[in-house]
Protein backbone atom coordinates (compact mmCIF):
# COMPACT_ATOMS: atom_id res chain seq x y z
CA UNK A 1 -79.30 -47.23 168.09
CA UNK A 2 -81.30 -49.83 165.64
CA UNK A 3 -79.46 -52.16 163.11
CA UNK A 4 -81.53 -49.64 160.53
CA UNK A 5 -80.30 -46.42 161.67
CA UNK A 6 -76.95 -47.69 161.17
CA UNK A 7 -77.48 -48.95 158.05
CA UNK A 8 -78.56 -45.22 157.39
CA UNK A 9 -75.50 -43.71 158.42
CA UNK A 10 -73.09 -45.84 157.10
CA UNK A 11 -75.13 -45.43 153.55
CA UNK A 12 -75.06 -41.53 153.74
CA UNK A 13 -71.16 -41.45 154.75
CA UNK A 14 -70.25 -43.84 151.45
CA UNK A 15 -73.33 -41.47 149.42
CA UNK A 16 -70.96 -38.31 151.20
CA UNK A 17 -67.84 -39.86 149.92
CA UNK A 18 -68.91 -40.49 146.43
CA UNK A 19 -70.21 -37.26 146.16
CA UNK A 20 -66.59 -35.81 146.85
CA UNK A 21 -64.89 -37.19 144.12
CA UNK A 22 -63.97 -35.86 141.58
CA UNK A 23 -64.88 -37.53 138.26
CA UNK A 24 -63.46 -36.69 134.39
CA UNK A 25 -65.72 -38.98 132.07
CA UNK A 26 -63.72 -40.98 129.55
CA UNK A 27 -64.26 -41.40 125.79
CA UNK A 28 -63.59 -44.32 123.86
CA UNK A 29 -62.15 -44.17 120.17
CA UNK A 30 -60.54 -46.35 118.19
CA UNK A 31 -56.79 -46.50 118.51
CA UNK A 32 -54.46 -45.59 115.83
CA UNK A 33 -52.99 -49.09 115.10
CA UNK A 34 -56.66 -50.19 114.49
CA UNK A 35 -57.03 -47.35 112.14
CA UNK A 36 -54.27 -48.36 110.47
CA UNK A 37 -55.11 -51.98 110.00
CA UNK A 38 -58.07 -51.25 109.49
CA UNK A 39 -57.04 -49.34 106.18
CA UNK A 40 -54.05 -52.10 105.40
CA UNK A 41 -51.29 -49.73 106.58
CA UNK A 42 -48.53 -51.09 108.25
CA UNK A 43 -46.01 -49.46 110.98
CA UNK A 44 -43.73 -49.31 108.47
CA UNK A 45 -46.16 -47.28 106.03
CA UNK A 46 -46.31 -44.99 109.55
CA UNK A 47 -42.59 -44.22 109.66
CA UNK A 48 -42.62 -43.29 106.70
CA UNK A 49 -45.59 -40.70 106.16
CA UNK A 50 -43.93 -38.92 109.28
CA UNK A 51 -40.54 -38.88 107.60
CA UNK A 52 -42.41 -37.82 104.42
CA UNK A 53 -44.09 -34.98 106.07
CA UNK A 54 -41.00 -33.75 107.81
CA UNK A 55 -42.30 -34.24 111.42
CA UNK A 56 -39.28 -36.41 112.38
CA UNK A 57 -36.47 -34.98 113.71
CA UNK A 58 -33.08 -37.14 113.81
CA UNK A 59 -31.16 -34.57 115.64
CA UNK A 60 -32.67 -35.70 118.68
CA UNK A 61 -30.55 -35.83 121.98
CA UNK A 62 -29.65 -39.26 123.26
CA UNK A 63 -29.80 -38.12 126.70
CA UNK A 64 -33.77 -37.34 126.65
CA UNK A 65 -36.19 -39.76 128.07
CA UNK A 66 -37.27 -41.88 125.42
CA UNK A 67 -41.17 -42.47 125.32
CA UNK A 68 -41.85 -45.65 122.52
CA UNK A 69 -44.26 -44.01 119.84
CA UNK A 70 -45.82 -47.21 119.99
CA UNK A 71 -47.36 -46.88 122.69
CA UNK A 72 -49.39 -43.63 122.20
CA UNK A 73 -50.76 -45.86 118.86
CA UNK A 74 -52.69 -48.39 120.84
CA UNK A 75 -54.56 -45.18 123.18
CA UNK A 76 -57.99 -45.50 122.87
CA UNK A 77 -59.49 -43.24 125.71
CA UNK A 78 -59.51 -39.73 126.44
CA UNK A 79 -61.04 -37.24 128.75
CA UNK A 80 -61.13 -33.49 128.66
CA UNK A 81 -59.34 -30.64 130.90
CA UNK A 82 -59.40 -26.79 130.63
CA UNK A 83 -56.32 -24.50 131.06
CA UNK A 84 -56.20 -20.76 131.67
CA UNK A 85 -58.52 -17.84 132.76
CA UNK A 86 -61.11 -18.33 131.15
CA UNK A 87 -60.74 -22.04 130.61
CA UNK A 88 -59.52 -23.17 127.19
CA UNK A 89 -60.42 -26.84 126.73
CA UNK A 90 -58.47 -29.67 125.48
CA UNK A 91 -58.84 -33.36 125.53
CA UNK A 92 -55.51 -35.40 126.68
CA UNK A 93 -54.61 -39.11 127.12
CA UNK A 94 -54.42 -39.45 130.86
CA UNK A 95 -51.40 -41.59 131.00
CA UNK A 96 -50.08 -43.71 133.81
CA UNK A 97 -47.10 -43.92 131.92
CA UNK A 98 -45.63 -40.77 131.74
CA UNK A 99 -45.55 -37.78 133.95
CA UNK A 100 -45.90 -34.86 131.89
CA UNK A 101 -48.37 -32.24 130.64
CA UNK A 102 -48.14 -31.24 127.71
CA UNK A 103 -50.69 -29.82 124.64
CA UNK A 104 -50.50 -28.04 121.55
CA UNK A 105 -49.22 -24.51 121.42
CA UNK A 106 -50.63 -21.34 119.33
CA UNK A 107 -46.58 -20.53 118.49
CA UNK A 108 -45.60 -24.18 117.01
CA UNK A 109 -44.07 -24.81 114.07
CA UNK A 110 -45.82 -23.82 110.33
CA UNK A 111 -45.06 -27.71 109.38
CA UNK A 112 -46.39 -29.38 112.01
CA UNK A 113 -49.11 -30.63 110.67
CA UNK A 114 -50.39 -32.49 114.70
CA UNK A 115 -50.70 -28.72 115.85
CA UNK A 116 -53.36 -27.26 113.04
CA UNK A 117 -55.74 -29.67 113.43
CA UNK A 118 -55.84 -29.66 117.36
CA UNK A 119 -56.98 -26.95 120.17
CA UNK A 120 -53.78 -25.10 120.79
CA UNK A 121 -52.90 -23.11 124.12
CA UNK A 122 -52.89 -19.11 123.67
CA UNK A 123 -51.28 -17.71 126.73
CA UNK A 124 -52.37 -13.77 125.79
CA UNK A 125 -55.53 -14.72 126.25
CA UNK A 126 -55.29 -16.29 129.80
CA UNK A 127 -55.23 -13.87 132.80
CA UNK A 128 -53.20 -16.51 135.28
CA UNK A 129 -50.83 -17.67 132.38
CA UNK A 130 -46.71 -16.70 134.02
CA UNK A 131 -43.96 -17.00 131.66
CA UNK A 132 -41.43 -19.73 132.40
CA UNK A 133 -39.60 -20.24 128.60
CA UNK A 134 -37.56 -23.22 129.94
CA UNK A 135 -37.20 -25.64 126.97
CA UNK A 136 -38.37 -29.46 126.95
CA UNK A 137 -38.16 -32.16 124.19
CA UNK A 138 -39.36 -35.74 124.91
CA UNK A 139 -38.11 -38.41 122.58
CA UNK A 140 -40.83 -40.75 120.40
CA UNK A 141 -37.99 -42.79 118.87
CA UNK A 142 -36.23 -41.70 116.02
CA UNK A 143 -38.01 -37.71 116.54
CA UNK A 144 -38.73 -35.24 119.48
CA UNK A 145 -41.67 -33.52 120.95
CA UNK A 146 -40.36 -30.14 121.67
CA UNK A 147 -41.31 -26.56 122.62
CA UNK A 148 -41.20 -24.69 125.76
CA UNK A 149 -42.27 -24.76 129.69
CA UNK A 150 -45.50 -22.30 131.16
CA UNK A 151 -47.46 -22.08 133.95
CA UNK A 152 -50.87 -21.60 134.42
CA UNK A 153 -54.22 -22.95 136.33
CA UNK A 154 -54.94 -26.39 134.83
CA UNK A 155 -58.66 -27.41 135.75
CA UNK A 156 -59.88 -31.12 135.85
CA UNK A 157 -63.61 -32.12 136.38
CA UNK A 158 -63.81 -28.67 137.90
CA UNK A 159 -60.98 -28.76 140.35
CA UNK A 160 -58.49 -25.95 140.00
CA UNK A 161 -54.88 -27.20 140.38
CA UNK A 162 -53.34 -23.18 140.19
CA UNK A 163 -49.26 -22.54 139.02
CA UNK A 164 -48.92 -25.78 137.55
CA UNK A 165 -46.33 -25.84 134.89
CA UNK A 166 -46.72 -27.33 131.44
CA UNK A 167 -45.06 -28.28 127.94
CA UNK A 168 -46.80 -25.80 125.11
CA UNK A 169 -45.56 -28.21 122.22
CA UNK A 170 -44.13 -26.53 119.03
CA UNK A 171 -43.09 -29.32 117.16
CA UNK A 172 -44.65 -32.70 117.23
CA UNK A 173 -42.96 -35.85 115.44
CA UNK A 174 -44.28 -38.22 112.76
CA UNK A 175 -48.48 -39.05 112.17
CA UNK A 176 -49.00 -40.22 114.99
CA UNK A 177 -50.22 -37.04 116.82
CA UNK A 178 -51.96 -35.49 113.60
CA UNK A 179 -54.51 -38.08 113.35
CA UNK A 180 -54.86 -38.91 117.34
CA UNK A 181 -58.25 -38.15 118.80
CA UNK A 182 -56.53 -36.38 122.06
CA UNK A 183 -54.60 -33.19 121.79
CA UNK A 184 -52.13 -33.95 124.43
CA UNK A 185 -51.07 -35.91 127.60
CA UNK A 186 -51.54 -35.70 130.88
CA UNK A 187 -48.72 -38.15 132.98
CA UNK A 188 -49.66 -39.73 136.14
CA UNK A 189 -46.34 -41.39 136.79
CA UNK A 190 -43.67 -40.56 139.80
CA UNK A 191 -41.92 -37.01 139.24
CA UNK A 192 -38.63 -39.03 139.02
CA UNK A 193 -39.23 -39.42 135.44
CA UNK A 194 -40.91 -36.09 134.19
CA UNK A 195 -38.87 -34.27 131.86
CA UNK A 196 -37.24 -30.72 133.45
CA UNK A 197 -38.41 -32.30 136.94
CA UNK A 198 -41.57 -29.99 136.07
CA UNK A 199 -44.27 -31.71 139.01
CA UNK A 200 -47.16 -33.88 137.61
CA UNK A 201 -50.81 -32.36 137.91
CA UNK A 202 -51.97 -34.82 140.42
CA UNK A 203 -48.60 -34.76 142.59
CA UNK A 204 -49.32 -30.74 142.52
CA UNK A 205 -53.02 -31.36 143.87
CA UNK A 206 -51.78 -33.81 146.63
CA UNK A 207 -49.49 -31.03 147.60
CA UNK A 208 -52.30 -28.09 147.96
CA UNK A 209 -54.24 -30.76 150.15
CA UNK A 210 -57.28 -29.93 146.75
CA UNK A 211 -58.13 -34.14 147.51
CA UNK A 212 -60.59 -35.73 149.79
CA UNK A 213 -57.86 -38.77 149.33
CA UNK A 214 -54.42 -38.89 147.80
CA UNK A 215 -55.81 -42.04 145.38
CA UNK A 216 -56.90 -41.92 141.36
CA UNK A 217 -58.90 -44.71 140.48
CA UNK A 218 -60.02 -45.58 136.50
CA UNK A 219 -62.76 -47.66 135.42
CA UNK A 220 -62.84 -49.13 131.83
CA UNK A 221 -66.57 -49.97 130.25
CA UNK A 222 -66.95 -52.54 128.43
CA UNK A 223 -69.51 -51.82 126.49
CA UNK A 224 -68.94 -50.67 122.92
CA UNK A 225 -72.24 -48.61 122.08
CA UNK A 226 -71.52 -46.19 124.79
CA UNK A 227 -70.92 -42.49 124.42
CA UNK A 228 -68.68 -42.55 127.55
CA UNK A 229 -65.98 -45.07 127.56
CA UNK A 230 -64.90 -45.11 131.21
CA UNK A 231 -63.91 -42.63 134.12
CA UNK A 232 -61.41 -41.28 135.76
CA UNK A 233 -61.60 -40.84 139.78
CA UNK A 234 -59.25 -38.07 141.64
CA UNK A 235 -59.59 -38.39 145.13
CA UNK A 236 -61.02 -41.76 146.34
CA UNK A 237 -62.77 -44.84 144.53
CA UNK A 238 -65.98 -45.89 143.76
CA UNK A 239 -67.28 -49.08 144.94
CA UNK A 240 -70.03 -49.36 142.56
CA UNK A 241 -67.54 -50.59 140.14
CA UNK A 242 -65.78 -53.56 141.60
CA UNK A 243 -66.84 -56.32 143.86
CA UNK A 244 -64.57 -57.86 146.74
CA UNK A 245 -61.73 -57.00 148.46
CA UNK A 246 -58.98 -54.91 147.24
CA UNK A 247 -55.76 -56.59 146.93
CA UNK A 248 -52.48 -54.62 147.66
CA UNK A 249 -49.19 -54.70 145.71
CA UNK A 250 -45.95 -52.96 146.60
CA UNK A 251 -44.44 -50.55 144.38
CA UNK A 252 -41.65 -51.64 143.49
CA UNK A 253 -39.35 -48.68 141.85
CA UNK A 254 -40.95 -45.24 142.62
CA UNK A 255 -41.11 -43.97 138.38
CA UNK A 256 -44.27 -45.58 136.49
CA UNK A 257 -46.67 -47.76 138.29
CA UNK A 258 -43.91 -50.85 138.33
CA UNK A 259 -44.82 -54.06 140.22
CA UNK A 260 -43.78 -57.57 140.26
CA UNK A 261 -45.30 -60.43 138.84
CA UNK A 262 -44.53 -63.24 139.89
CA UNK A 263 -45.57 -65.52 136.74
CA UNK A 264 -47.87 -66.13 134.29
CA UNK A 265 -49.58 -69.50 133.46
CA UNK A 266 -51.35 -70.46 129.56
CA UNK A 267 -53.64 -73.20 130.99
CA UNK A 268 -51.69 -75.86 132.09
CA UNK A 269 -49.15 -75.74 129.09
CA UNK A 270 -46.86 -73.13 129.09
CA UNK A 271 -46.13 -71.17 131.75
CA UNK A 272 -43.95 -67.44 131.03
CA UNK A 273 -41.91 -65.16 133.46
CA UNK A 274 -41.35 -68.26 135.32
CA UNK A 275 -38.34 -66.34 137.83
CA UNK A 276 -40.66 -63.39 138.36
CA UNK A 277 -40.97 -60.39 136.52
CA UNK A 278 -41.18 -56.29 136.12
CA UNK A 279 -44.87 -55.59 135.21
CA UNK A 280 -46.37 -51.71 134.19
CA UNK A 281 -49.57 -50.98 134.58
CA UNK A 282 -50.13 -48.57 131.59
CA UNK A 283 -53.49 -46.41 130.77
CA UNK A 284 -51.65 -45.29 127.75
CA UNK A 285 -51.94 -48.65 125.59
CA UNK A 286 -54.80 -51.10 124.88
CA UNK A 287 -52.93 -53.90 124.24
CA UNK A 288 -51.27 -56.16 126.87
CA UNK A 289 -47.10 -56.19 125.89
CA UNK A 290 -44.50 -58.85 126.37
CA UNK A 291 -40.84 -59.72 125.30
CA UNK A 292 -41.32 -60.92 121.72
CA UNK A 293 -40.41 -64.65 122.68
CA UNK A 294 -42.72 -65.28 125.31
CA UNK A 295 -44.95 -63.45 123.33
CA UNK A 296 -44.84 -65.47 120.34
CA UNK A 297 -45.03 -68.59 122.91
CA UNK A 298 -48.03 -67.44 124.25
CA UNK A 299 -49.85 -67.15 120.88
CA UNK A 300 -48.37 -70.45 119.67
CA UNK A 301 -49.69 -72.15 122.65
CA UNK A 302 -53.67 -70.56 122.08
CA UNK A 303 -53.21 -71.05 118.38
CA UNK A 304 -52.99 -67.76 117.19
CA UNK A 305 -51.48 -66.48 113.82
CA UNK A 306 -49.16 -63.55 113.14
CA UNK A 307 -50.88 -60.14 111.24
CA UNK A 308 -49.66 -57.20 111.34
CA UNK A 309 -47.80 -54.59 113.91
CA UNK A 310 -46.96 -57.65 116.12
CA UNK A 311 -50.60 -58.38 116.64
CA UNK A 312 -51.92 -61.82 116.67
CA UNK A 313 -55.37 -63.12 115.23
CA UNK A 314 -57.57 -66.40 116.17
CA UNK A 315 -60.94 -67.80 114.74
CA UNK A 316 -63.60 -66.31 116.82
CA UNK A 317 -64.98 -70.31 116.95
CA UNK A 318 -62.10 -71.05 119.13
CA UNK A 319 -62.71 -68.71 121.65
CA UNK A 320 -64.84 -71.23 124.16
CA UNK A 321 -62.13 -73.82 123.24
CA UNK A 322 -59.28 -71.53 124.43
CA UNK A 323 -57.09 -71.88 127.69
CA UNK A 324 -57.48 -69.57 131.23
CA UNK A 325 -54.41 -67.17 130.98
CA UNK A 326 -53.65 -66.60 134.80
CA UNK A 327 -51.13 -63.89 135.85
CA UNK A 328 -50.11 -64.17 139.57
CA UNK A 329 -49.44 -61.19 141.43
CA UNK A 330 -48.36 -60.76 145.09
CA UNK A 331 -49.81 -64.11 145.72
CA UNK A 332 -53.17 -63.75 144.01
CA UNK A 333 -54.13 -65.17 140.80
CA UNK A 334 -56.12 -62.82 138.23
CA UNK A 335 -57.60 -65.50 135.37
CA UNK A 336 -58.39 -64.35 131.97
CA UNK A 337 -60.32 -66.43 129.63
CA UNK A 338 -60.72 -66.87 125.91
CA UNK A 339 -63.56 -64.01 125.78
CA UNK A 340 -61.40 -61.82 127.83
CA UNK A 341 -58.31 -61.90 126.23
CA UNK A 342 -59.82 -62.03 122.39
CA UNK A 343 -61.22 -58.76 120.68
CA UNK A 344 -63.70 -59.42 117.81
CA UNK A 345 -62.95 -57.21 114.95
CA UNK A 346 -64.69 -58.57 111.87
CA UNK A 347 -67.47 -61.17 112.15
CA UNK A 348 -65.05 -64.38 112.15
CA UNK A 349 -61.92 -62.99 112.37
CA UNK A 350 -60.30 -61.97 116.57
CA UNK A 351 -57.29 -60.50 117.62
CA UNK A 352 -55.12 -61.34 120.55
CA UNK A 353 -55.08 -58.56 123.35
CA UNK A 354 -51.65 -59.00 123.42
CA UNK A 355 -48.24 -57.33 121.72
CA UNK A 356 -44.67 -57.37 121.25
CA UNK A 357 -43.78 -54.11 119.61
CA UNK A 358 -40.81 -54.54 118.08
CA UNK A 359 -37.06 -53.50 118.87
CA UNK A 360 -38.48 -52.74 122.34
CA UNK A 361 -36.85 -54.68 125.52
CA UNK A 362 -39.99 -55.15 128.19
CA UNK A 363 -41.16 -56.76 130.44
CA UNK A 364 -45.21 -57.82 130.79
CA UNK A 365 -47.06 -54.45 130.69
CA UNK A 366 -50.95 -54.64 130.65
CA UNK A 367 -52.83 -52.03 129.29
CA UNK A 368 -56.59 -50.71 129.22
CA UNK A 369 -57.62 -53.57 126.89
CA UNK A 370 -61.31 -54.25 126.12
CA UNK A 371 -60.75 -57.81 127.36
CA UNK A 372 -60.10 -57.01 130.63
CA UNK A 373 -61.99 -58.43 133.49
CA UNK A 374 -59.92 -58.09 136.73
CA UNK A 375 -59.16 -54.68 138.40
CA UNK A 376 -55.25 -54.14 137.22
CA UNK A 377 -52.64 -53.74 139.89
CA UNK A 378 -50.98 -50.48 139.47
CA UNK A 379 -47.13 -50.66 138.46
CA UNK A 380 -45.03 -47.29 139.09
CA UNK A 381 -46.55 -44.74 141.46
CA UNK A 382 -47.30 -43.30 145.08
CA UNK A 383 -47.51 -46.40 147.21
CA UNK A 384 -49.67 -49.67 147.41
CA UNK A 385 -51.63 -49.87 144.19
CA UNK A 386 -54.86 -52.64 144.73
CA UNK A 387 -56.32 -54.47 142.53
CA UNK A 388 -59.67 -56.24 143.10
CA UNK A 389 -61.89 -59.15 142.01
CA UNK A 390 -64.46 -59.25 138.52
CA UNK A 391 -66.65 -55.96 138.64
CA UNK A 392 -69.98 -56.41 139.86
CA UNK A 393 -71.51 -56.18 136.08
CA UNK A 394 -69.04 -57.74 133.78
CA UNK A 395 -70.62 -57.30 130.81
CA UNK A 396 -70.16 -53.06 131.50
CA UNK A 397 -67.25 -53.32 133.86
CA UNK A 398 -63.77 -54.45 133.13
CA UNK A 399 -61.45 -52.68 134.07
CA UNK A 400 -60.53 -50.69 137.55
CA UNK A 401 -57.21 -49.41 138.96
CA UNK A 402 -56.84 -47.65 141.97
CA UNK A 403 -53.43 -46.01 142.34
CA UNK A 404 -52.49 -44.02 145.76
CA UNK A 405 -50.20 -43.25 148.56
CA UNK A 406 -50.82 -45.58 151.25
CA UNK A 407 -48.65 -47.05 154.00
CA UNK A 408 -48.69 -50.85 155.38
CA UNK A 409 -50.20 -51.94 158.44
CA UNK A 410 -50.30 -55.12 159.84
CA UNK A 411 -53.66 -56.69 161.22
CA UNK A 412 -54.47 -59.46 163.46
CA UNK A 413 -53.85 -62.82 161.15
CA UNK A 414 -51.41 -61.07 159.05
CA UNK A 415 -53.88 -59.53 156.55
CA UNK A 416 -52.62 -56.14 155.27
CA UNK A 417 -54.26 -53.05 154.72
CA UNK A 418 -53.80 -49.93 152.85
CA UNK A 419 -54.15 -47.14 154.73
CA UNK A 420 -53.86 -43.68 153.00
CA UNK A 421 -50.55 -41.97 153.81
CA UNK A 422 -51.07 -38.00 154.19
């Protein structure tokens, strides 16, 4: 056979492969703590709309998993899914984060104002909706998310995932949901930490074999002006959207995407989670989080002034002037530099891409920023996640995790592989 007509076939197998996936387009808006500063309101001014409206209930059990209500108000990106037969549509928060789904329900509660002005599930009118009743509530800080457990066929990018079970929300806490672009959530974390052990979408879809792979990949645009923000990938990756080798990291406790960093270098000045660290890779935040005092040490060594909500802010003249932030993970170095890690919000004013929210005890946790240039390594999830040189177009593509089941095998001259693990 000619060099050509292998060429050929190896070009029609990857054109095969990308074909197979299965793709949910992701939209971009802006996140709630940029609406808010945007309009001078402070965290503060948050807390207490929500208590104002009566969304926030104190009552709360301790003993329910606690997910920070911070976090949902640096999401930025959405994409849409369908439940029921026929399909009723909703757009979530696909969130690496947390392993539930949940949406609004048609039954929740008269005052919550999050529920009225969102698509809410109506299980008379879906033919493959089955009763379960089981009650969940999910803790965002002081208040719960609560209502009740159903099953039904949840549909994403066209793939049916049938009998998987869901939270219809009755009662949502605070603001933050009422003025959130997404209705609900979809978790991608390990079952381990969904609430009432109900089984994640995607674990549910690796388990019916509906996958070409057992890997979800997400790519990140980085350009502004367009209508579609990003993309999801069940099933595989697409290699349009990186260039270079994929670099595996262990997982190293089986709940979110958790990995370990091994440290973090400002230039040649400062260098933070100098022992090693706990790192999550987390679709449902912008922002790139830290304990506050390394935090506040990172800013103070770029130059960077306090504003508001824990972010920072810099004088966009600075930016070529600024150091190479270089986070080293499983013995590869991923360097940011001034225009990656600064956002331009007004013409000379920047922000820092990175947080400390307070009264929250973390470790490094970097988000779906705008800044980002590297492919993140995935933190809590099925196996190895990769992460991967600059995309081939950096001006378009910044950001790319790939997060999947895959076991280790050792090749000649010790390189290691990821291998997918059915």
């Amino acid at each position: 056979m000619t060099q050509l007509g292998m060429l050929c076939i190896i070009g029609a197998l990857l054109i095969g492969q990308c074909a197979a996936l299965i793709r949910v387009p992701l939209h971009k808006t802006r996140s709630l703590r940029r609406l808010m500063s945007d309009n001078g309101m402070s965290l503060d001014d948050l807390r207490a709309l929500g208590m104002r409206v009566g969304s926030l209930d104190s009552s709360a059990s301790p003993e329910l998993p606690v997910e920070r209500l911070t976090n949902f108000m640096d999401a930025q990106y959405y994409g849409l899914i369908s439940i029921g037969t026929p399909p009723q549509n909703f757009s979530v928060l696909f969130d690496t984060g947390s392993s539930n789904l949940w949406v609004p329900s048609i039954h929740c509660s008269f005052l919550d104002v999050a529920c009225w002005v969102h698509h809410r599930y109506n299980s008379k009118k879906s033919s493959s909706y089955v009763k379960n009743g089981t009650e969940f509530s999910i803790r965002y800080g002081r208040g719960s998310l609560s209502g009740f457990i159903s099953q039904d066929t949840v549909s994403v990018a066209g793939l049916s995932v049938p009998a998987q079970q869901f939270g219809e929300a009755v009662k949502q806490p605070g603001i933050t949901f009422a003025v959130a672009r997404f209705d609900g959530v979809l978790g991608m974390a390990y079952p381990s930490i969904s609430v009432d052990n109900v089984t994640p979408v995607f674990d549910t879809a690796m388990a019916a074999k509906l996958l070409p792979q057992n890997i979800f990949s997400v790519y990140i645009s980085r350009d502004t002006s367009a209508e579609v923000g990003g993309e999801l990938i069940l099933g595989g990756i697409d290699p349009q959207y990186f260039s270079g080798d994929l670099h595996y990291v262990n997982v190293t406790r089986k709940a979110y995407w958790q990995i370990q960093m091994d440290r973090v270098d400002v230039g040649n000045q400062l260098t933070l989670c100098k022992a090693g660290c706990q790192s999550i890779v987390d679709t449902g935040t912008s922002l790139m989080v830290g304990p506050a005092e390394e935090i506040r040490a990172l800013h103070k060594a770029i130059g960077a002034l306090p504003l508001l909500m824990g972010e920072y802010f810099i004088d966009c003249k600075k930016i070529p002037s600024l150091p190479v932030i270089s986070f080293n993970i499983g013995g590869k170095t991923f360097n940011l530099t001034g225009e990656d890690y600064i956002l331009k919000v007004i013409t000379k004013c920047c922000h820092c891409v990175f947080a400390s929210p307070p009264s929250m005890c973390v470790s490094f946790c970097p988000g779906v920023s705008d800044g980002r240039v590297h492919l993140s390594v995935g933190l809590h999830g099925h196996g190895h996640p990769p992460s991967c040189r600059a995309p081939l177009d950096p001006g378009r593509r910044v950001h790319w995790e790939v997060l999947h089941r895959v076991r280790q095998e050792r090749r000649p001259g010790g390189l290691r592989r990821g291998q997918v693990d059915d």
